[in-house]
N, C-alpha and C. Protein backbone atom coordinates (compact mmCIF):
# COMPACT_ATOMS: atom_id res chain seq x y z
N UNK A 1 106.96 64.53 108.03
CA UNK A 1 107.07 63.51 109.06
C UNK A 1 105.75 62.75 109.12
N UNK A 2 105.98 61.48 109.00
CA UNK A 2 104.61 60.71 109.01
C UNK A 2 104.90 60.03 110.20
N UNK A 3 103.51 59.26 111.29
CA UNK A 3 103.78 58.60 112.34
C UNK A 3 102.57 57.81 112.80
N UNK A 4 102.62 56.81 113.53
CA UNK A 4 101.32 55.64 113.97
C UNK A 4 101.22 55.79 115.19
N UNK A 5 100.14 55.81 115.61
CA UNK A 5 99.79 55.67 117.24
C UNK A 5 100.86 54.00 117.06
N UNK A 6 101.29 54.72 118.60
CA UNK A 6 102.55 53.58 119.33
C UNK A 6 103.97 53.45 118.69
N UNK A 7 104.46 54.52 117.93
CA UNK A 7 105.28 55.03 117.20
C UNK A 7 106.09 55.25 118.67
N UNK A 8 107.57 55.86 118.53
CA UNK A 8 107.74 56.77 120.02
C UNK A 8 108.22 57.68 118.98
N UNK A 9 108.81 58.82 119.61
CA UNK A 9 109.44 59.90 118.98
C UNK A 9 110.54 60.40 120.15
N UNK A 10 111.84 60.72 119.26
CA UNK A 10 113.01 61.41 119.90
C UNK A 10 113.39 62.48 119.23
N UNK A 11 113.24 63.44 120.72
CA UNK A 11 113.39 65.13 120.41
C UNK A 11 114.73 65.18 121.21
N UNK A 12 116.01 65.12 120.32
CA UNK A 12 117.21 65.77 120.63
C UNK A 12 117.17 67.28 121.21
N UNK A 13 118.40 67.13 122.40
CA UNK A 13 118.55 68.13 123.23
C UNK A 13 118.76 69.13 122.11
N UNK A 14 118.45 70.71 122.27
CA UNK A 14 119.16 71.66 121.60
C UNK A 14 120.30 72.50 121.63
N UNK A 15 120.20 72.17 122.99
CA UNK A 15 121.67 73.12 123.66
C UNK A 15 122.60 71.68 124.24
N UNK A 16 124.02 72.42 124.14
CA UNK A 16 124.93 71.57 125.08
C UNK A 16 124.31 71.59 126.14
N UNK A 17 124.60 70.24 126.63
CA UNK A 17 123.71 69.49 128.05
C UNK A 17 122.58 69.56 128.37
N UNK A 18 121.93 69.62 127.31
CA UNK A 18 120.21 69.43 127.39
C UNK A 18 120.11 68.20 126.72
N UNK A 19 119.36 67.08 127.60
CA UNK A 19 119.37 65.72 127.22
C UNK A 19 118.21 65.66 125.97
N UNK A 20 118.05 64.44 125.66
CA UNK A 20 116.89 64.17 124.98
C UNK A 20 115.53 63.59 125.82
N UNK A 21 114.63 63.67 124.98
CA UNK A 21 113.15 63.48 125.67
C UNK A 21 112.95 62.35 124.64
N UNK A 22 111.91 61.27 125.24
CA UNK A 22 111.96 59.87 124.40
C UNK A 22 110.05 60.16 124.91
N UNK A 23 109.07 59.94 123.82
CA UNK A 23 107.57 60.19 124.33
C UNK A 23 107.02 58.79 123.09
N UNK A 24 105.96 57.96 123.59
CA UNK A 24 104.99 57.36 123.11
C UNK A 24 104.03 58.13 122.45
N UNK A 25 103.64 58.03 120.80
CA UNK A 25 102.73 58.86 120.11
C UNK A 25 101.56 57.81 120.46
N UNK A 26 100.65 58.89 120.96
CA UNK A 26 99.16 57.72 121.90
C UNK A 26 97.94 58.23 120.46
N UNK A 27 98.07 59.41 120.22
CA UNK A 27 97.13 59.43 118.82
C UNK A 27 97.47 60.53 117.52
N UNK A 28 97.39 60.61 116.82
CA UNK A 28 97.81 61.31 115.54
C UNK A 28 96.63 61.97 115.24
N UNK A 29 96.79 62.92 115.20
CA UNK A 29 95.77 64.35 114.80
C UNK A 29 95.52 64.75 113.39
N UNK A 30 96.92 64.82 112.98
CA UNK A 30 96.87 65.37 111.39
C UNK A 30 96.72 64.24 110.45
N UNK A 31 96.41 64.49 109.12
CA UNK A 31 95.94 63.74 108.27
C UNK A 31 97.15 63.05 107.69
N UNK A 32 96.49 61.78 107.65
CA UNK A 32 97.65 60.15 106.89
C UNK A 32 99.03 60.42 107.59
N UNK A 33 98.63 60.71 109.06
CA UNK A 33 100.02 60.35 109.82
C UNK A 33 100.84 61.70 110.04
N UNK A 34 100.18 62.74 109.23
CA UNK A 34 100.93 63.95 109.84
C UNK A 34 100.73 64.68 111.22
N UNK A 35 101.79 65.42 111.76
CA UNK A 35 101.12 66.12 112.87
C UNK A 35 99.56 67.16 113.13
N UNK A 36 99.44 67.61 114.00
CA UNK A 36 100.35 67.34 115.37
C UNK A 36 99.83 66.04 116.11
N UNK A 37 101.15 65.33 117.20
CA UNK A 37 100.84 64.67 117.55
C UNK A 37 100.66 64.63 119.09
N UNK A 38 99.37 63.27 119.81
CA UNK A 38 99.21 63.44 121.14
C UNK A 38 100.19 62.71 121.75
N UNK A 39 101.31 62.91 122.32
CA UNK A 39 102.49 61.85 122.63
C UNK A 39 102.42 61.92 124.82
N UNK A 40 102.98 61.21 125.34
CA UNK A 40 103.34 60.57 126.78
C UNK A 40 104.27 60.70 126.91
N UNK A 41 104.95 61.70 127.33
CA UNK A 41 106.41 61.31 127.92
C UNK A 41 106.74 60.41 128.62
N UNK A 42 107.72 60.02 128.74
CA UNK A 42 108.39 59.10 129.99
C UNK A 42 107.67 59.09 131.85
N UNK A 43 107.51 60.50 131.90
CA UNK A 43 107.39 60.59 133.34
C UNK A 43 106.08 60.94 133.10
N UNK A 44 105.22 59.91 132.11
CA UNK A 44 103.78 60.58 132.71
C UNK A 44 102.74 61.56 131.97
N UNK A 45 103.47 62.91 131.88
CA UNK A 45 103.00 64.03 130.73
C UNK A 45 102.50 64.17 129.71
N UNK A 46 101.44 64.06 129.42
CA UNK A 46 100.47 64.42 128.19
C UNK A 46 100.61 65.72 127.82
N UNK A 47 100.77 65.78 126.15
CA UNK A 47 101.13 67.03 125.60
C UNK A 47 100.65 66.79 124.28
N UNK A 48 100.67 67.96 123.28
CA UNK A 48 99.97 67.87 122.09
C UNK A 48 101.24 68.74 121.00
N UNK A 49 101.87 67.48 120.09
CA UNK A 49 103.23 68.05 120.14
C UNK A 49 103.37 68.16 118.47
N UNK A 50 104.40 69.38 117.98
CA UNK A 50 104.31 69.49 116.10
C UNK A 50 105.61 69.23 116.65
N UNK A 51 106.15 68.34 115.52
CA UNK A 51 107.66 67.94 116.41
C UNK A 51 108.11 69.23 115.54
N UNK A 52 109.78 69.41 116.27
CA UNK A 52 109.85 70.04 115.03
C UNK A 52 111.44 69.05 113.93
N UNK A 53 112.60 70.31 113.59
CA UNK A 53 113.71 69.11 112.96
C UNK A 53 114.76 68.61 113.62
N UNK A 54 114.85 68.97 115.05
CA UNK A 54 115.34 67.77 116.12
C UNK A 54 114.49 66.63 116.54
N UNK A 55 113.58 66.70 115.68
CA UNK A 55 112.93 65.36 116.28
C UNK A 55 112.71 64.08 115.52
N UNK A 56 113.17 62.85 115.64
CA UNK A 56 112.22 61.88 114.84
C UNK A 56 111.63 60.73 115.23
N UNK A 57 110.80 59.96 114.30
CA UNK A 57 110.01 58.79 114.76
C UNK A 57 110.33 57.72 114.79
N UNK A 58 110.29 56.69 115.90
CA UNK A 58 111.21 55.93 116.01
C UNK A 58 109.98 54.69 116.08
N UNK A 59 109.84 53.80 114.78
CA UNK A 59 108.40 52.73 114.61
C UNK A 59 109.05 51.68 115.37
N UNK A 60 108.23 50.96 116.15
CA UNK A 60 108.69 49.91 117.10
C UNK A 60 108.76 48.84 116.20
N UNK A 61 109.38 48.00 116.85
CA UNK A 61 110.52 46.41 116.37
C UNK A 61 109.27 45.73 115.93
N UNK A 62 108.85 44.91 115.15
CA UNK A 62 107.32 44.30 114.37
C UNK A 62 108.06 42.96 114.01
C-alpha cells in the first residue's frame, strides 16, 4: 500500500453492521509512501495507523 499526505483512507466495517471509518492521511511515516500512517478521523481523532486488507487509499480528485 503506497499513500500521500492528504490521501484519505477507507477501513471497511469487519463485522455485519459495523460501518466504515473514512480518515485524512495528515503524514506518512514509512518509506516512499509506505506505512504506518498518521491519519484524522472524521470526528477529530488522531491515531497512528498500519492499515490493514480492509482498508484502502482513496487519492483525492486533482
Amino acid at each position: 500500500m503506497r499513500a500521500s499526505a492528504g490521501d484519505r483512507i477507507l477501513i471497511h466495517g469487519r463485522t455485519v453492521g459495523a460501518g466504515e471509518q473514512h480518515a485524512e492521511i495528515i503524514e506518512v511515516r514509512g518509506e516512499d509512501g509506505a506505512p504506518p500512517y498518521l491519519v484524522r478521523f472524521s470526528d477529530g481523532h488522531e491515531s497512528l495507523l498500519y492499515p490493514g486488507p480492509d482498508s484502502e487509499v482513496l487519492a483525492p480528485e486533482r
